[in-house]
Structure formats: C-alpha cells, structure tokens
PDB file of N, CA and C in Angstrom:
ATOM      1  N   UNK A   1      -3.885  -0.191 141.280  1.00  0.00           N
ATOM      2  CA  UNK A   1      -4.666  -1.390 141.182  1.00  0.00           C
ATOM      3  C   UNK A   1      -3.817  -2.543 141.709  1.00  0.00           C
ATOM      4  N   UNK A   2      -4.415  -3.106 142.363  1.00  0.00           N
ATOM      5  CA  UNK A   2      -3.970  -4.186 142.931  1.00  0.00           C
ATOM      6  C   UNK A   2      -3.634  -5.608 142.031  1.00  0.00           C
ATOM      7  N   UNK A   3      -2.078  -6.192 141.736  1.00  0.00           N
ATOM      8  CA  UNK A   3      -1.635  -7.477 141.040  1.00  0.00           C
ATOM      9  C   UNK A   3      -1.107  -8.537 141.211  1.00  0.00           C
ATOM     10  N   UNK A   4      -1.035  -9.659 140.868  1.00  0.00           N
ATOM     11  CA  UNK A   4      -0.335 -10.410 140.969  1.00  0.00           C
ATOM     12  C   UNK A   4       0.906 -10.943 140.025  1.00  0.00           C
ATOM     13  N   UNK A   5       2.414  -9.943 140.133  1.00  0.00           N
ATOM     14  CA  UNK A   5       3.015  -9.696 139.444  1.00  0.00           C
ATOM     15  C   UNK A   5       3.866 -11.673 139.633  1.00  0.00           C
ATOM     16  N   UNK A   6       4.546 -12.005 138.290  1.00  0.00           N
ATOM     17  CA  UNK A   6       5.366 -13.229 138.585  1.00  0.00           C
ATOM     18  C   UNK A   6       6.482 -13.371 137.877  1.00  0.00           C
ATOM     19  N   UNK A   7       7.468 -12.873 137.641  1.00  0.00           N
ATOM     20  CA  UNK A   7       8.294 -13.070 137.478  1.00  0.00           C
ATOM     21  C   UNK A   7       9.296 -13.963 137.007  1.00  0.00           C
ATOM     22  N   UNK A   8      10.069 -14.467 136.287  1.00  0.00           N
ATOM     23  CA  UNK A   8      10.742 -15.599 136.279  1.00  0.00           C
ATOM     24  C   UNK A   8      11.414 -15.854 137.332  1.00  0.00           C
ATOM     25  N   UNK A   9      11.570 -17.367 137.920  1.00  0.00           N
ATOM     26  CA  UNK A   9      12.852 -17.563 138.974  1.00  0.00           C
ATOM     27  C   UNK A   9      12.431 -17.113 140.253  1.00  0.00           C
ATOM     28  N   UNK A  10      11.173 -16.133 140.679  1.00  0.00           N
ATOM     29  CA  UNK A  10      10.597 -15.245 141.225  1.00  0.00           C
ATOM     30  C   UNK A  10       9.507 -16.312 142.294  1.00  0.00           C
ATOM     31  N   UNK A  11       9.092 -15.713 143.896  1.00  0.00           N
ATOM     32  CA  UNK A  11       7.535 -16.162 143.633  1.00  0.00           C
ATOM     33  C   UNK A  11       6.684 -15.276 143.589  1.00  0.00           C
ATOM     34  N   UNK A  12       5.622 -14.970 143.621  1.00  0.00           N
ATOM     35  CA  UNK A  12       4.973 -14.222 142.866  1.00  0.00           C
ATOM     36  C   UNK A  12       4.397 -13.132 144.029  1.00  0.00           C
ATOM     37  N   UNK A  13       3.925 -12.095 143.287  1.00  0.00           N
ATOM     38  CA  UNK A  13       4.162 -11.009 144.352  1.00  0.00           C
ATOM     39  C   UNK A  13       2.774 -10.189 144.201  1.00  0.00           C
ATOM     40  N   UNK A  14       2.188  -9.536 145.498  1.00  0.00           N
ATOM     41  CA  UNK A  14       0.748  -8.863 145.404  1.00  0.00           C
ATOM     42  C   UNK A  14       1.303  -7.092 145.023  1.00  0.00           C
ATOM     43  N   UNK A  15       1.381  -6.854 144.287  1.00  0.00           N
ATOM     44  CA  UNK A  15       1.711  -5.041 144.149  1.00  0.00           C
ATOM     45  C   UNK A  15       0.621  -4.009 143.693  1.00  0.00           C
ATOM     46  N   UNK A  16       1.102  -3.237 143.884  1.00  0.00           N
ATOM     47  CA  UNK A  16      -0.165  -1.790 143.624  1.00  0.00           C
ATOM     48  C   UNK A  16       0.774  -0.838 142.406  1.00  0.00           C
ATOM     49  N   UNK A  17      -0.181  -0.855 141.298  1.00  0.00           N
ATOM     50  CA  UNK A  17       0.541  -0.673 140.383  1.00  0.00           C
ATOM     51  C   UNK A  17      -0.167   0.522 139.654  1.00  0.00           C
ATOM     52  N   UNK A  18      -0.045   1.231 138.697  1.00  0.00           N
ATOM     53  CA  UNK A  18      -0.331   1.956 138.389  1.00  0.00           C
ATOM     54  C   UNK A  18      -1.916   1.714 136.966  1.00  0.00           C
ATOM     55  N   UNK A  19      -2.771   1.754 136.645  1.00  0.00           N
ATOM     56  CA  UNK A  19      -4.181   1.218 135.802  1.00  0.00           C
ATOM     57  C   UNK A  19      -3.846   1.958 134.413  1.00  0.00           C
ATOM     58  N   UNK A  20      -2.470   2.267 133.534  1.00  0.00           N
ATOM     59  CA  UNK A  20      -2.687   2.645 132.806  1.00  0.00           C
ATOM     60  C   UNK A  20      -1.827   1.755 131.728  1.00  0.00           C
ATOM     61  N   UNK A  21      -1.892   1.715 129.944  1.00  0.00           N
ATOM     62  CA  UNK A  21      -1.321   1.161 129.070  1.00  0.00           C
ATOM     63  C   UNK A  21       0.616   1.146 129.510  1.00  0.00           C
ATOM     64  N   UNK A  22       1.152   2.302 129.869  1.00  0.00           N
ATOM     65  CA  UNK A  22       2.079   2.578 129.981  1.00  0.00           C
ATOM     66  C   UNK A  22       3.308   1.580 131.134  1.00  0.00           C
ATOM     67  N   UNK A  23       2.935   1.963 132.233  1.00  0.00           N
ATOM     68  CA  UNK A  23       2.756   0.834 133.673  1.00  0.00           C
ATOM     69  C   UNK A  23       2.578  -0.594 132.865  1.00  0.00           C
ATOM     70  N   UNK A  24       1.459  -0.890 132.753  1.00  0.00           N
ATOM     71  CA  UNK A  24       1.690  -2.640 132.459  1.00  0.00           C
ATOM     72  C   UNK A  24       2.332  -2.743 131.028  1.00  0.00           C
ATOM     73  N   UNK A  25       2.852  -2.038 130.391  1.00  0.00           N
ATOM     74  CA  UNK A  25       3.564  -2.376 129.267  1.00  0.00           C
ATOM     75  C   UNK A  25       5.038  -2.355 129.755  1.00  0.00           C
ATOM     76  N   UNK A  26       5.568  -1.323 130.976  1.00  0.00           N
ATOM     77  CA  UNK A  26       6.679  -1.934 131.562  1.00  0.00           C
ATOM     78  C   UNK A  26       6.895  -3.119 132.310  1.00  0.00           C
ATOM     79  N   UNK A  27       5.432  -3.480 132.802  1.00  0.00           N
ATOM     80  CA  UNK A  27       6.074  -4.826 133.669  1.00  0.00           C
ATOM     81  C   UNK A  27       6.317  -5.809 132.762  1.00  0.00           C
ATOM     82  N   UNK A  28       5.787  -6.046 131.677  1.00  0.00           N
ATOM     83  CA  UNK A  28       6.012  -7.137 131.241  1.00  0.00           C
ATOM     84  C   UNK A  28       6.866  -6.989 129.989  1.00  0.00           C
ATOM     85  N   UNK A  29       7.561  -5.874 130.068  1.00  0.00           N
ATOM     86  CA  UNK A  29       8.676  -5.397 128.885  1.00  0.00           C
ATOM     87  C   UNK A  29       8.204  -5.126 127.463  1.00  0.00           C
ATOM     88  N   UNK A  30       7.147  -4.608 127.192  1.00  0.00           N
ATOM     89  CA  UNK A  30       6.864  -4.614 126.025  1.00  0.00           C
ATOM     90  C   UNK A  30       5.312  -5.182 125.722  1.00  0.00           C
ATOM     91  N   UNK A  31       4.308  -4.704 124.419  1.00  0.00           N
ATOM     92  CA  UNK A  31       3.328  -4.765 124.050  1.00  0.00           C
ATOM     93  C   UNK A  31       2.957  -6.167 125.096  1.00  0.00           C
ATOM     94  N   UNK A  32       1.759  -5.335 125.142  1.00  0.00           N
ATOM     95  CA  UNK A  32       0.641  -6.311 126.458  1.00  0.00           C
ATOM     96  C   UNK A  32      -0.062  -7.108 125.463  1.00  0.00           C
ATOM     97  N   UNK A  33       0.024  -8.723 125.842  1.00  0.00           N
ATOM     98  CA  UNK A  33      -0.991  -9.537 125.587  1.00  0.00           C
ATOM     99  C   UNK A  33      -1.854  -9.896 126.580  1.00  0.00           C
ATOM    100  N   UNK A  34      -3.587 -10.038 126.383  1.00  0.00           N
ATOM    101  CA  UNK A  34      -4.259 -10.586 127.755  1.00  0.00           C
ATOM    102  C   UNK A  34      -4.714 -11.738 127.615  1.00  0.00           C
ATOM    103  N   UNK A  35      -4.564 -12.644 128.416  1.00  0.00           N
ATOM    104  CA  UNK A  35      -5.674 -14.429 128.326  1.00  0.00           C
ATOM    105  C   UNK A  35      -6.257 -14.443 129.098  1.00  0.00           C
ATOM    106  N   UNK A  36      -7.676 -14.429 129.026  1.00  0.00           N
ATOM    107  CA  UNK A  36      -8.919 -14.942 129.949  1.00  0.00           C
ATOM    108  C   UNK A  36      -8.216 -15.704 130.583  1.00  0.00           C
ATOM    109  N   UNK A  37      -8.673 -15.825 132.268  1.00  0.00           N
ATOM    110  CA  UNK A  37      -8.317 -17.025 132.401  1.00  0.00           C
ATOM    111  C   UNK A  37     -10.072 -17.361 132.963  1.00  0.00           C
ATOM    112  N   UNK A  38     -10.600 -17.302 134.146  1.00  0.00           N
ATOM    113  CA  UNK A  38     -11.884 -17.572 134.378  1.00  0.00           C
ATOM    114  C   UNK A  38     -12.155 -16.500 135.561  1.00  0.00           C
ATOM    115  N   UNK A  39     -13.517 -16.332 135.667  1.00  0.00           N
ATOM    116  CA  UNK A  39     -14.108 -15.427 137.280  1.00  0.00           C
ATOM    117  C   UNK A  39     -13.136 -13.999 137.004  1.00  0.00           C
ATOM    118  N   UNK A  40     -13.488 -13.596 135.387  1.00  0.00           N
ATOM    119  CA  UNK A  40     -12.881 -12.373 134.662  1.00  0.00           C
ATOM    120  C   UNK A  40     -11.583 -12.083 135.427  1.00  0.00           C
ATOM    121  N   UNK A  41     -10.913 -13.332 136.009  1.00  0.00           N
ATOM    122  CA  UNK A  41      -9.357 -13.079 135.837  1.00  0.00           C
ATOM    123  C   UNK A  41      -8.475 -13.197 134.663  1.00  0.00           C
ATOM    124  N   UNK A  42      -7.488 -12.077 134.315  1.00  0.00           N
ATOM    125  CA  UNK A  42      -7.098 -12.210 133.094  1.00  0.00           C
ATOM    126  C   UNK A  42      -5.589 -12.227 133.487  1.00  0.00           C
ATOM    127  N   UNK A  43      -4.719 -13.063 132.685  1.00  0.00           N
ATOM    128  CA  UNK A  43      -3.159 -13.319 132.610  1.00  0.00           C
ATOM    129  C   UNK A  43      -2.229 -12.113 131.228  1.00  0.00           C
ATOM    130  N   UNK A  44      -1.838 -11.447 131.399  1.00  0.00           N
ATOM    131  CA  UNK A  44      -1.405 -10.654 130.647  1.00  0.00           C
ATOM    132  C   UNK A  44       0.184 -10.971 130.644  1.00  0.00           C
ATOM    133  N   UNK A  45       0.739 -10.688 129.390  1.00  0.00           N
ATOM    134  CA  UNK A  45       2.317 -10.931 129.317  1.00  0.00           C
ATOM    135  C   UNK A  45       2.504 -10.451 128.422  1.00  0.00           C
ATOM    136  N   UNK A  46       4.045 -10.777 127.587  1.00  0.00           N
ATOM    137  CA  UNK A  46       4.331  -9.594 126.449  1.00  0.00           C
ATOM    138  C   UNK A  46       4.061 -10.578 125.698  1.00  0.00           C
ATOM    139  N   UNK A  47       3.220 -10.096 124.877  1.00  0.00           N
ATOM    140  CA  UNK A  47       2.961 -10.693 123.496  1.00  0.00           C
ATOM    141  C   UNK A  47       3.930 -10.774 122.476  1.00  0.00           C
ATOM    142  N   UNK A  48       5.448 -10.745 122.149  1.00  0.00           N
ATOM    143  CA  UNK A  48       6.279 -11.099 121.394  1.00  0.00           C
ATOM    144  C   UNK A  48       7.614 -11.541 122.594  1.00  0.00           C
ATOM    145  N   UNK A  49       6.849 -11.830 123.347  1.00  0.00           N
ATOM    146  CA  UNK A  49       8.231 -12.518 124.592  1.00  0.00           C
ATOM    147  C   UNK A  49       8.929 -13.641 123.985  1.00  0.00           C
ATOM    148  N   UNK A  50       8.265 -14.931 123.422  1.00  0.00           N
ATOM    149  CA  UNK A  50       9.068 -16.279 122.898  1.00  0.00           C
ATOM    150  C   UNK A  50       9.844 -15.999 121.570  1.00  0.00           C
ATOM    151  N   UNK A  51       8.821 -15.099 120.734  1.00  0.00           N
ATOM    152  CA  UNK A  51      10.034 -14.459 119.778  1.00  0.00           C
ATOM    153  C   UNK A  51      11.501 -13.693 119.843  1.00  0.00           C
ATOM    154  N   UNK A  52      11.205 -13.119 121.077  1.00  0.00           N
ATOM    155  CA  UNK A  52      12.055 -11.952 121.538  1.00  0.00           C
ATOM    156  C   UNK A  52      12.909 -12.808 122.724  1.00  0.00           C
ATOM    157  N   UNK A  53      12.982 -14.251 122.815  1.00  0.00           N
ATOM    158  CA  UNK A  53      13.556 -15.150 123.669  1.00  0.00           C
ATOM    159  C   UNK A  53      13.258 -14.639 125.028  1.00  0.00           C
ATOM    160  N   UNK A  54      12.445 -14.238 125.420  1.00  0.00           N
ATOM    161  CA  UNK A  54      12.858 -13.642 127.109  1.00  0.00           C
ATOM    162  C   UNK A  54      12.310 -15.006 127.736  1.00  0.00           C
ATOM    163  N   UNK A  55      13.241 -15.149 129.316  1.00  0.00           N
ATOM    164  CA  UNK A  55      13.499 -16.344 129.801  1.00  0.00           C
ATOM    165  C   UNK A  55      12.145 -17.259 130.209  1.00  0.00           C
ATOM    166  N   UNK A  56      12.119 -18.769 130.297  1.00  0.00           N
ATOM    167  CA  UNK A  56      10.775 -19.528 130.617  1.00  0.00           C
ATOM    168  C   UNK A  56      10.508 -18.907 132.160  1.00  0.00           C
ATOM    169  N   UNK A  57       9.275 -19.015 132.556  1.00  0.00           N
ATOM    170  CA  UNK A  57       8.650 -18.306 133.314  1.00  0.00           C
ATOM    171  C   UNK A  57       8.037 -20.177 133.983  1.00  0.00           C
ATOM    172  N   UNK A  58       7.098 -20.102 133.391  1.00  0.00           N
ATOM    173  CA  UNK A  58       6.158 -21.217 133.773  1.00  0.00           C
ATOM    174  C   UNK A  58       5.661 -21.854 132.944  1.00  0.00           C
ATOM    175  N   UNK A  59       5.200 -23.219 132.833  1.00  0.00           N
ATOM    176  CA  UNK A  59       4.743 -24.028 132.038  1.00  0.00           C
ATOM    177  C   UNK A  59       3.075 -23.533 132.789  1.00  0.00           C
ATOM    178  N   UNK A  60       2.291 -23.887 132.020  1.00  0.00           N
ATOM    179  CA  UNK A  60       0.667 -22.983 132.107  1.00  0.00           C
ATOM    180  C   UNK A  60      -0.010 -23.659 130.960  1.00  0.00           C
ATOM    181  N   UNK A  61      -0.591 -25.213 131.519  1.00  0.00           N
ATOM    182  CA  UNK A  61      -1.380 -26.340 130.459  1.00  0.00           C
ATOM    183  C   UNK A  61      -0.432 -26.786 129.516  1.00  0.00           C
ATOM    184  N   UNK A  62      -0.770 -26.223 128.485  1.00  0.00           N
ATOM    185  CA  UNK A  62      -0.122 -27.011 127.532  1.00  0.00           C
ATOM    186  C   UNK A  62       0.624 -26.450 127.148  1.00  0.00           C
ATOM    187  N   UNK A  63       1.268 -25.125 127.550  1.00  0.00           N
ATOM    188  CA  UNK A  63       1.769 -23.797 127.031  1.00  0.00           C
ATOM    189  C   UNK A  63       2.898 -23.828 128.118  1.00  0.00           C
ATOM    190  N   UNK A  64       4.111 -22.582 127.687  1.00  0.00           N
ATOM    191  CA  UNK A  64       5.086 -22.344 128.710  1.00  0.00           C
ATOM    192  C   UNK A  64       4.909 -20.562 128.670  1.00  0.00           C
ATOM    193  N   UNK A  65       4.835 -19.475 129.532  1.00  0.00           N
ATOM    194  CA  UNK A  65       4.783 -18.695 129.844  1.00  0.00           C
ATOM    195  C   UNK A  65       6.330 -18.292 129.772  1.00  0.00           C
ATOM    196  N   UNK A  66       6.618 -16.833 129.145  1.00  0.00           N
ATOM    197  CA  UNK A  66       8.258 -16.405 129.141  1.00  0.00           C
ATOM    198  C   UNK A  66       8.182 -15.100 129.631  1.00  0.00           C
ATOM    199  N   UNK A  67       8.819 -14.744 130.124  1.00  0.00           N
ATOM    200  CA  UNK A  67       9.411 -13.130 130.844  1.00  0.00           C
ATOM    201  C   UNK A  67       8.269 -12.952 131.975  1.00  0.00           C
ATOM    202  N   UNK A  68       7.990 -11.580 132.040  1.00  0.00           N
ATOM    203  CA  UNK A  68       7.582 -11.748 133.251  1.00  0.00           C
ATOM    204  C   UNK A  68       5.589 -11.329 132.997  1.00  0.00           C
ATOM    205  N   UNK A  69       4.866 -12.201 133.869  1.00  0.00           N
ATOM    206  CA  UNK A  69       3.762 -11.671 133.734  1.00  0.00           C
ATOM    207  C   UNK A  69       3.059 -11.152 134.649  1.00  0.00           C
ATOM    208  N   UNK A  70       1.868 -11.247 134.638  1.00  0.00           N
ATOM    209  CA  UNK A  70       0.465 -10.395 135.699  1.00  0.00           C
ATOM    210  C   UNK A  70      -0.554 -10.826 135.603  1.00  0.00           C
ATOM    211  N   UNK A  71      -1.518 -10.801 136.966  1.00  0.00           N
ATOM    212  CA  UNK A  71      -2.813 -11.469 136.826  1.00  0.00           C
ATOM    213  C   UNK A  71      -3.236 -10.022 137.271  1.00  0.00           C
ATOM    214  N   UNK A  72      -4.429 -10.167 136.963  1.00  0.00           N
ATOM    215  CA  UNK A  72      -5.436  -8.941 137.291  1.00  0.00           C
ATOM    216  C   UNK A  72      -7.303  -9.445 136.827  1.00  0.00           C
ATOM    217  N   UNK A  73      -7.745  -8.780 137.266  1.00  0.00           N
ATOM    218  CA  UNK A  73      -9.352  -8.655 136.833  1.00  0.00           C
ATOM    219  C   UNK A  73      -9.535  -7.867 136.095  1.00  0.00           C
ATOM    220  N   UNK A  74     -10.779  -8.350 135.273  1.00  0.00           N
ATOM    221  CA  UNK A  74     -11.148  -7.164 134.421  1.00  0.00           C
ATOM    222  C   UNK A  74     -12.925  -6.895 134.494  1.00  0.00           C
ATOM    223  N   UNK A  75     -13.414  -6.017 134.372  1.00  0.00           N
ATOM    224  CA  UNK A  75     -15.076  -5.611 134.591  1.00  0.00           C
ATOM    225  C   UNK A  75     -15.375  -6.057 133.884  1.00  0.00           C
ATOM    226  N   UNK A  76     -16.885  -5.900 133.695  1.00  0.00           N
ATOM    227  CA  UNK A  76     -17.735  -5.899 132.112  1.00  0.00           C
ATOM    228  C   UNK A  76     -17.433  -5.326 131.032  1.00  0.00           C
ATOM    229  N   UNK A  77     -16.717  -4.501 130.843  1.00  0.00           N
ATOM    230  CA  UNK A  77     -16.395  -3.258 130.160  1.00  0.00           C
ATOM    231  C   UNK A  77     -15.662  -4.283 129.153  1.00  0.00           C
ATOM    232  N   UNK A  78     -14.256  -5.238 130.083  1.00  0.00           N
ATOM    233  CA  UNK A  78     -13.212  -5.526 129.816  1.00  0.00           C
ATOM    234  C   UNK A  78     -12.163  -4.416 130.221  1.00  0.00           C
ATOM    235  N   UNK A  79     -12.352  -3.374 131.426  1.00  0.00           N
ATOM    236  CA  UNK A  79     -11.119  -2.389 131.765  1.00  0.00           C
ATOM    237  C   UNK A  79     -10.763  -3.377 133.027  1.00  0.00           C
ATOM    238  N   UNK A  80      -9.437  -3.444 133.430  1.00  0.00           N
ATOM    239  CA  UNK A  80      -8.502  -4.014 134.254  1.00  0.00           C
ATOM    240  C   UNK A  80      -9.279  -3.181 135.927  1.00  0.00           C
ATOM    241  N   UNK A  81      -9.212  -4.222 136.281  1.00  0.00           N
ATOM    242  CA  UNK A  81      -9.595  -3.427 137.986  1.00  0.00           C
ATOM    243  C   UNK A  81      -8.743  -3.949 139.077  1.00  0.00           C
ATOM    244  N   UNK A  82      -8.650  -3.969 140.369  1.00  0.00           N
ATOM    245  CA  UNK A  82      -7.701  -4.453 141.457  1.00  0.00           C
ATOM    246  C   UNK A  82      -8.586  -5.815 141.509  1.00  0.00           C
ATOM    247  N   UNK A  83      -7.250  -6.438 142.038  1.00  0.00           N
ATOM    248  CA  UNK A  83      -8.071  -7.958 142.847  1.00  0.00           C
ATOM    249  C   UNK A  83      -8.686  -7.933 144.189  1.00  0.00           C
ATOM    250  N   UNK A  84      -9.460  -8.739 144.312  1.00  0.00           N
ATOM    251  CA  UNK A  84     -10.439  -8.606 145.872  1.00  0.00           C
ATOM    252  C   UNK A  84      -9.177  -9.709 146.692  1.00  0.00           C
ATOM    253  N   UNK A  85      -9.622 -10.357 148.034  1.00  0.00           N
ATOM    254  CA  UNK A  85      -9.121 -10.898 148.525  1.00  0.00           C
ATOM    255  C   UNK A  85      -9.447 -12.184 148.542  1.00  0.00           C
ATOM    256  N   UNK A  86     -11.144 -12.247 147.853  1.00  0.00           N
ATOM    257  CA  UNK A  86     -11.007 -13.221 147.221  1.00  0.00           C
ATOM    258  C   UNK A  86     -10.592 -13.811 145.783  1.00  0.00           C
ATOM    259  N   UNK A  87     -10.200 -13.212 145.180  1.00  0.00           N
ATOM    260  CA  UNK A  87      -9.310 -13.330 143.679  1.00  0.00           C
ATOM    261  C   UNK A  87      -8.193 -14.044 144.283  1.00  0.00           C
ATOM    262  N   UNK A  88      -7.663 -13.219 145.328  1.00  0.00           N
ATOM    263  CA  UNK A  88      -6.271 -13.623 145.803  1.00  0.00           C
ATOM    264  C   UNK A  88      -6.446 -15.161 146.345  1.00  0.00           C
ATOM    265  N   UNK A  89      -7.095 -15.743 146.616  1.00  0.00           N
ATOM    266  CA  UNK A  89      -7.658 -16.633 147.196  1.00  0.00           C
ATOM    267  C   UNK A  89      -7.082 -17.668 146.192  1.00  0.00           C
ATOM    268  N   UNK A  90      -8.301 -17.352 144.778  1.00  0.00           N
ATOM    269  CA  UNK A  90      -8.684 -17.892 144.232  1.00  0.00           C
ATOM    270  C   UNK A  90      -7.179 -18.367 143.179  1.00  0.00           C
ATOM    271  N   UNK A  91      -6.330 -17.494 143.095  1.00  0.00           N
ATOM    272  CA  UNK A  91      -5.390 -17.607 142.613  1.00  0.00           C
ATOM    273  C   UNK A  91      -4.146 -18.529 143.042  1.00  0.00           C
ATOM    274  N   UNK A  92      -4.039 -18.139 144.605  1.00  0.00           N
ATOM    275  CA  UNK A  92      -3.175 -18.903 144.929  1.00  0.00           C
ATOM    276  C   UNK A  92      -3.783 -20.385 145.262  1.00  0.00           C
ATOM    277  N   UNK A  93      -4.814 -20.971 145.216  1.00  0.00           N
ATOM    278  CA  UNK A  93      -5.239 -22.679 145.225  1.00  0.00           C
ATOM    279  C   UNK A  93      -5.812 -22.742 143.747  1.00  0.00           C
ATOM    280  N   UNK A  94      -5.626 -21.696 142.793  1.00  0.00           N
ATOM    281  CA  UNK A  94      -6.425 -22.763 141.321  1.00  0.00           C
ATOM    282  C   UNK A  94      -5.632 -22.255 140.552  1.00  0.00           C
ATOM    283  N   UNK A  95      -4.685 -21.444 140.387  1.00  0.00           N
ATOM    284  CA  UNK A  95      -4.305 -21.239 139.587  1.00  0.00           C
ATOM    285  C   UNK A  95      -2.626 -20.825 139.688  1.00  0.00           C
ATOM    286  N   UNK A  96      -2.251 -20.577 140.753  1.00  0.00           N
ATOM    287  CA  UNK A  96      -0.523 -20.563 141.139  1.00  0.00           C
ATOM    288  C   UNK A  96      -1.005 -22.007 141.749  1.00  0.00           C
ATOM    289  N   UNK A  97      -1.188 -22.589 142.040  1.00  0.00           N
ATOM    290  CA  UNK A  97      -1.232 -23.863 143.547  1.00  0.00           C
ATOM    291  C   UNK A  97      -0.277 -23.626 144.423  1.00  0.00           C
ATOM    292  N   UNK A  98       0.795 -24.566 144.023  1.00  0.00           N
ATOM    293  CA  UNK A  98       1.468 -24.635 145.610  1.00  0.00           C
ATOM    294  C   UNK A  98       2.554 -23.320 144.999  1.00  0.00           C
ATOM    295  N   UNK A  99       2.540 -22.490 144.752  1.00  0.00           N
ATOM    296  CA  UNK A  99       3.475 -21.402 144.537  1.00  0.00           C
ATOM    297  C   UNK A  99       2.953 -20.017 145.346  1.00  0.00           C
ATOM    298  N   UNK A 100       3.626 -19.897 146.577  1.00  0.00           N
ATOM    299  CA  UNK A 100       3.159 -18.874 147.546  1.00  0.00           C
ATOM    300  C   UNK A 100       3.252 -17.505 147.337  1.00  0.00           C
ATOM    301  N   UNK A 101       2.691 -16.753 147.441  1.00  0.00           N
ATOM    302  CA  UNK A 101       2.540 -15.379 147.346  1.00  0.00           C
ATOM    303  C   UNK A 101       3.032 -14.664 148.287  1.00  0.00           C
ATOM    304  N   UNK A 102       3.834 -13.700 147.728  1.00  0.00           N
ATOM    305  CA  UNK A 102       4.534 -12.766 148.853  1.00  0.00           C
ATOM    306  C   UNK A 102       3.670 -11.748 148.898  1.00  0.00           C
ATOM    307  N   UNK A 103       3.009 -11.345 150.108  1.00  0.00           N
ATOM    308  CA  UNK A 103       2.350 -10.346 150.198  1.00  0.00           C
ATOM    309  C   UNK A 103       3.520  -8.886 150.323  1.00  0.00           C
TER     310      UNK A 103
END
C-alpha cells in the first residue's frame, strides 16, 4: 500500500509498504494510533510516543507530533488502503505545505 511515511528531521517520503498490523506497528515503533484527518485521510503514529519521549517530529495545529509517522487512506470499512495521486496532491498543498515529498 502506498504511504506517506515522515520521519523526524526527515522530508517526507512516498513508500510501498506492507497493509498489515505488524508493518505499520514497525514504522512508527510501537502500538498504532490513527487521527482522521479529512477526504478519509488518516495520520497514524505511536500512540505512547510523548510518554516514551521519542523525538518532536512536527508541530500539527495545536499539537506537536513525536517519532515517526504515516499518512494513508482508509475505506468505508475504516481498513487502510494506498493513496491515489490525488491524495498525494492533496497532501503535499493542505496538509505537509511547503514540505516536499521525496518520491
């Protein structure tokens, strides 16, 4: 499935990753948290990252993002699917802005 992995310190990167619990519980080091974000794009990260100190990532509204995260889509279902090219689009002008994507 197709992501938008980001990293700390990082810019952010399009990868093909594997659609199962296991896979995205390594990218982001540990138990997956997901946040809506809109147009059933969802922001996933480790849900005990600020406890577990892992490093600031990004400030994200009113919030700061720590270790490393992932954007992805999700269906009706709510199961994770690849991004289109317009997701990718949509990501890099509304929601990374000026932070470029390494294809």
């Amino acid at each position: 499935m197709k992501v938008v992995i980001v990293k700390p310190d990082n810019k952010p990167e399009i990868k093909e990753v594997e659609n199962d619990l296991k896979s995205l519980q390594k990218i982001v080091g540990g138990i997956i948290q997901c946040v809506p974000l809109t147009n059933n794009l969802v922001l996933t990260c480790n849900d005990e990252g600020k406890l577990i100190g892992l490093p600031i990532n990004r400030h994200f509204g009113n919030d700061i993002l720590v270790g490393t995260f992932f954007i992805t889509k999700s269906d009706n279902e709510g199961d994770f699917i690849s991004l289109t090219d317009e997701d990718l689009t949509f990501i890099r002008t509304r929601i990374l802005k000026d932070l470029p994507l390494d294809d």
